[in-house]
PDB file of N, CA and C in Angstrom:
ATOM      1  N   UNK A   1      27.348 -80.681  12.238  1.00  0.00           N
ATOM      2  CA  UNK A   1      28.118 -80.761  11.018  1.00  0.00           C
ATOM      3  C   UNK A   1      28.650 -82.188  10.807  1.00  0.00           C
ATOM      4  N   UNK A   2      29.299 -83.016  11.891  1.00  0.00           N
ATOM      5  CA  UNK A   2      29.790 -83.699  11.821  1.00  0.00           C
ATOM      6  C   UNK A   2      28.772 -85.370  11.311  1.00  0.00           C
ATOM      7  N   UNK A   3      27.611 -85.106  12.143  1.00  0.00           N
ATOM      8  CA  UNK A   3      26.432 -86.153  11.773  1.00  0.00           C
ATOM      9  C   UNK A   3      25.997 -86.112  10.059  1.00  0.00           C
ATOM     10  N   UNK A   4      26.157 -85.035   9.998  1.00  0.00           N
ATOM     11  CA  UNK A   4      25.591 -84.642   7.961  1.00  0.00           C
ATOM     12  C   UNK A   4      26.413 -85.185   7.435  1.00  0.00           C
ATOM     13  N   UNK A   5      28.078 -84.846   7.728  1.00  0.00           N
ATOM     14  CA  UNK A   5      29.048 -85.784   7.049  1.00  0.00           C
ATOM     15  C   UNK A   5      28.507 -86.977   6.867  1.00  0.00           C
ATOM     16  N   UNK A   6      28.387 -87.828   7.902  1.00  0.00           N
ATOM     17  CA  UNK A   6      28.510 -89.425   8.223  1.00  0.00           C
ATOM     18  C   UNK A   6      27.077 -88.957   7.707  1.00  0.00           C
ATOM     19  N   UNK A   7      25.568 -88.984   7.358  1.00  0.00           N
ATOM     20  CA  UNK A   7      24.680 -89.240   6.629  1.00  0.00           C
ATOM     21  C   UNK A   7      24.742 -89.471   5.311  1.00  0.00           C
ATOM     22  N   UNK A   8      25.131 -88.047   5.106  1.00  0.00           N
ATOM     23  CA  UNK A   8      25.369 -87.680   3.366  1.00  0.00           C
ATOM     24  C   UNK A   8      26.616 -88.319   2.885  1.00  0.00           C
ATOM     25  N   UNK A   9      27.473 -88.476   3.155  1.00  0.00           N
ATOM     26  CA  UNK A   9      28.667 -89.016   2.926  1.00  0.00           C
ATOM     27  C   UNK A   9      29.392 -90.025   2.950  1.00  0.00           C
ATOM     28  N   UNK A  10      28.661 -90.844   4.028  1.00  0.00           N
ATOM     29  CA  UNK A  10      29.123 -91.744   5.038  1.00  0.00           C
ATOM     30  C   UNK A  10      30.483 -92.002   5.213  1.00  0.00           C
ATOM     31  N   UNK A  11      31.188 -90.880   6.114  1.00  0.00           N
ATOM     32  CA  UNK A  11      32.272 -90.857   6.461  1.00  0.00           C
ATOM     33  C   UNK A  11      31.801 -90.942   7.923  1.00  0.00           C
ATOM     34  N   UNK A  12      32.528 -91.205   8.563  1.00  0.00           N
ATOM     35  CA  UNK A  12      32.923 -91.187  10.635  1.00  0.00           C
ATOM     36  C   UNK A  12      34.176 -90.987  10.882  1.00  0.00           C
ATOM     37  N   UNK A  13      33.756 -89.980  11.835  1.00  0.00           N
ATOM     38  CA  UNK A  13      35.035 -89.205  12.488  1.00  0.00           C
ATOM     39  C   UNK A  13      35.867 -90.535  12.774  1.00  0.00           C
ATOM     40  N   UNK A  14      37.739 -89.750  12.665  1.00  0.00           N
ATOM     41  CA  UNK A  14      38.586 -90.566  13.224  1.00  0.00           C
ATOM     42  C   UNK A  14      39.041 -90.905  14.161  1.00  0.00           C
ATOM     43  N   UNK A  15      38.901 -92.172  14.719  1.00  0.00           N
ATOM     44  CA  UNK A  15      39.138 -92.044  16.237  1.00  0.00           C
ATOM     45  C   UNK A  15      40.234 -91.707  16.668  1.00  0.00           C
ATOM     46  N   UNK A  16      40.730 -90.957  17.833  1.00  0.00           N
ATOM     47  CA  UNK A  16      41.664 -90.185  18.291  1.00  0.00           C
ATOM     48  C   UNK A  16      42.822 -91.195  18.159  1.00  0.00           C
ATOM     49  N   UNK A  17      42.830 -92.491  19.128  1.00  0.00           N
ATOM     50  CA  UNK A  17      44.331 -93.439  18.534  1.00  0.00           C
ATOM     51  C   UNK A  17      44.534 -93.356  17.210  1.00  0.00           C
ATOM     52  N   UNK A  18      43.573 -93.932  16.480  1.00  0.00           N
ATOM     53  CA  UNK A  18      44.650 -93.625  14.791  1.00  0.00           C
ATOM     54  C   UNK A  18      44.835 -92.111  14.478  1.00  0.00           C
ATOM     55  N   UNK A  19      44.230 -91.213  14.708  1.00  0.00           N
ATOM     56  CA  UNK A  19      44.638 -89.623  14.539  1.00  0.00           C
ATOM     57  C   UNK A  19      46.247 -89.376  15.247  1.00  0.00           C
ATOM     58  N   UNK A  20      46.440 -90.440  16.284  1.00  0.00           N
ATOM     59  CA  UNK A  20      47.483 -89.691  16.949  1.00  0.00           C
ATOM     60  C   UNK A  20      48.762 -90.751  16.929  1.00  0.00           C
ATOM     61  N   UNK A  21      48.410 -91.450  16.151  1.00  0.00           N
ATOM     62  CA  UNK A  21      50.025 -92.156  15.250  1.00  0.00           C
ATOM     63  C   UNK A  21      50.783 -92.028  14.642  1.00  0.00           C
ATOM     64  N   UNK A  22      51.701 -91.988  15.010  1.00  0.00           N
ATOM     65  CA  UNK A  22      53.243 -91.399  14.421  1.00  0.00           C
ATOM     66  C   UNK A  22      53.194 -91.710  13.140  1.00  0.00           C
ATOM     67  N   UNK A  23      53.660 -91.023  11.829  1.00  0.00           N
ATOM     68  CA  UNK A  23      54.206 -91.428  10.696  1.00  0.00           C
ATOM     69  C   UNK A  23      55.510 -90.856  10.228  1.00  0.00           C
ATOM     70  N   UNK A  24      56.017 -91.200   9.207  1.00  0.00           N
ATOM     71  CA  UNK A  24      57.256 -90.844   8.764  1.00  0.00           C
ATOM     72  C   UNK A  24      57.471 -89.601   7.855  1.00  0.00           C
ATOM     73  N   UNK A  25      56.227 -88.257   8.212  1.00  0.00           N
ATOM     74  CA  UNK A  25      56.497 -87.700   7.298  1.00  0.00           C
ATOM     75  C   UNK A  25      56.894 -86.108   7.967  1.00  0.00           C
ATOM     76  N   UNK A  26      57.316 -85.330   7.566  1.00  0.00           N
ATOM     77  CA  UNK A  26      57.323 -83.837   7.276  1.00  0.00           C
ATOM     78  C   UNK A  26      56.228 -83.122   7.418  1.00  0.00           C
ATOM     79  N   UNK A  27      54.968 -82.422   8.459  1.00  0.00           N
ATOM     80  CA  UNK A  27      54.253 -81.766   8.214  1.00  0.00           C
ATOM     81  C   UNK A  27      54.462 -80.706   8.778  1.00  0.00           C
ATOM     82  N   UNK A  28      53.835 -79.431   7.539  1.00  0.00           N
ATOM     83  CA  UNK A  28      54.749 -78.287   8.452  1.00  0.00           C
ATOM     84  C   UNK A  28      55.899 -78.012   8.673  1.00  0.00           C
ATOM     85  N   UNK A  29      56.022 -77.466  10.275  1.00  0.00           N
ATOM     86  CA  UNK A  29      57.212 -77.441  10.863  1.00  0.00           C
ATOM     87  C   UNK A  29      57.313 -78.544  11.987  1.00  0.00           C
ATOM     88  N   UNK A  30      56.407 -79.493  11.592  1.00  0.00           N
ATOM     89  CA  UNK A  30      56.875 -81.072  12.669  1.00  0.00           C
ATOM     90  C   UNK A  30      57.619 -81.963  11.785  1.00  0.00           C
ATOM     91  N   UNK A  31      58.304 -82.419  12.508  1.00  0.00           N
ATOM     92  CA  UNK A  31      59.132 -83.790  11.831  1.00  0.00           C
ATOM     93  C   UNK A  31      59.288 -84.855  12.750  1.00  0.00           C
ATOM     94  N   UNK A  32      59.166 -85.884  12.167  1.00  0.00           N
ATOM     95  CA  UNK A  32      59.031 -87.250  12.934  1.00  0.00           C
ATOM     96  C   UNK A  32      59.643 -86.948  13.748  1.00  0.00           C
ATOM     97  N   UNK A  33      60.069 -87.410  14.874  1.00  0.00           N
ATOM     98  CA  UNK A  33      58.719 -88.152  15.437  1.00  0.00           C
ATOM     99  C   UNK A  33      57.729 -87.615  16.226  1.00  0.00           C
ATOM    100  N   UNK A  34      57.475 -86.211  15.896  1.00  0.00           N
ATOM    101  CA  UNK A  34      56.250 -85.400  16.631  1.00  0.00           C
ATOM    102  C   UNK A  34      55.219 -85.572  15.481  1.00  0.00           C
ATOM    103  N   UNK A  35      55.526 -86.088  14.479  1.00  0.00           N
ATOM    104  CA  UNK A  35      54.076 -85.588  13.072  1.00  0.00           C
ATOM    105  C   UNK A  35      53.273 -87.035  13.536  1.00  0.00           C
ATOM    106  N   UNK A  36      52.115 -86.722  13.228  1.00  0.00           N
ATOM    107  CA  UNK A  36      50.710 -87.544  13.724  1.00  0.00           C
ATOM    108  C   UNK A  36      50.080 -87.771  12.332  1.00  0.00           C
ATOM    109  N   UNK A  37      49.349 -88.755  12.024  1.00  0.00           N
ATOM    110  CA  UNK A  37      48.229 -88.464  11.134  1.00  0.00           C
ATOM    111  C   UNK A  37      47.620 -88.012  10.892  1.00  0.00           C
ATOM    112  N   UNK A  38      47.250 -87.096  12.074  1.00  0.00           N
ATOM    113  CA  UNK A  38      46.140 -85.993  11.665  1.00  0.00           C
ATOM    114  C   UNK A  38      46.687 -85.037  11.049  1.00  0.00           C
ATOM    115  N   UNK A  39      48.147 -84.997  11.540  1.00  0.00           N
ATOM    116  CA  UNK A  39      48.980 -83.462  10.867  1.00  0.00           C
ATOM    117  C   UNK A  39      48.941 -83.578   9.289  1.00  0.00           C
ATOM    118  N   UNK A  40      49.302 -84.824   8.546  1.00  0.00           N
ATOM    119  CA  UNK A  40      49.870 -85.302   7.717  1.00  0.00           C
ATOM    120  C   UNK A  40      48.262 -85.416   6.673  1.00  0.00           C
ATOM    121  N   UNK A  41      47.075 -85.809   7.204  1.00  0.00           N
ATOM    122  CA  UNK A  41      46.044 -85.462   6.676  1.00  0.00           C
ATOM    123  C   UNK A  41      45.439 -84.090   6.221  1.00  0.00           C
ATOM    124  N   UNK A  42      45.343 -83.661   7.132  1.00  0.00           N
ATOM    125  CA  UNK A  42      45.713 -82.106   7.297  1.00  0.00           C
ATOM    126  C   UNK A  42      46.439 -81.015   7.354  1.00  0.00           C
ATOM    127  N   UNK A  43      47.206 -81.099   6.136  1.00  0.00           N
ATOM    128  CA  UNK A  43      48.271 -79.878   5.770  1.00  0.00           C
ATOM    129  C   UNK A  43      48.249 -80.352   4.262  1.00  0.00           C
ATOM    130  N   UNK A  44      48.710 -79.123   3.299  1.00  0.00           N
ATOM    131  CA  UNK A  44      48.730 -79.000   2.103  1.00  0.00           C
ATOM    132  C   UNK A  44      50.218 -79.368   1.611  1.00  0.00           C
ATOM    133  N   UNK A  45      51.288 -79.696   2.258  1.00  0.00           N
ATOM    134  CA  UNK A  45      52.387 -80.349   1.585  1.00  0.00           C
ATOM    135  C   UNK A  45      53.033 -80.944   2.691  1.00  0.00           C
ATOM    136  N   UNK A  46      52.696 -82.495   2.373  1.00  0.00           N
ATOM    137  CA  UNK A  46      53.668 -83.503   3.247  1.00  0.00           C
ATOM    138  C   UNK A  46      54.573 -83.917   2.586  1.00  0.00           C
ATOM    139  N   UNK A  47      55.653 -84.358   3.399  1.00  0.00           N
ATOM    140  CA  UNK A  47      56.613 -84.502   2.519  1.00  0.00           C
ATOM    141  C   UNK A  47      57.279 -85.788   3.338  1.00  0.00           C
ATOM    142  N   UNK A  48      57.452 -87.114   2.129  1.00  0.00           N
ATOM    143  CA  UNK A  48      58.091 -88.024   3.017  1.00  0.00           C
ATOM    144  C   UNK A  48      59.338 -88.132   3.217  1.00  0.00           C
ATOM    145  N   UNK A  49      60.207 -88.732   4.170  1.00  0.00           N
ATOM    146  CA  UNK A  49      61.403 -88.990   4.948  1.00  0.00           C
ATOM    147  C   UNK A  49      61.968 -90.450   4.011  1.00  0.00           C
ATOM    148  N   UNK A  50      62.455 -90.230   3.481  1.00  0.00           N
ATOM    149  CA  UNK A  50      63.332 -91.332   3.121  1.00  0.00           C
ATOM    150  C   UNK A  50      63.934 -92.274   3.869  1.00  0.00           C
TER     151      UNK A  50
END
C-alpha cells in the first residue's frame, strides 16, 4: 500500500523523528506536551494552545 502511495502520488512515509515531535496543540485527549505530529495529523479536530 504504502509503495502505490509514493508511485502514484509521490508521497513518502514520515520519518519517525518528525512524526514524533512535540507541537503545541490539543489532540484528542493529549495535550502538550504528550501531542506529537502524528497525533495532530491524524485526528479530525486539533485545536491550538494559545
Amino acid at each position: 500500500m504504502a509503495r502505490t502511495i509514493e508511485t502514484v502520488l509521490g508521497y513518502s512515509a514520515l520519518p519517525r523523528e518528525v512524526a514524533e515531535t512535540p507541537v503545541p496543540f490539543v489532540a484528542g485527549w493529549l495535550e502538550p506536551a504528550h501531542t506529537t505530529l502524528f497525533h495532530v495529523l491524524f485526528t479530525n479536530d486539533p485545536s491550538n494552545i494559545p
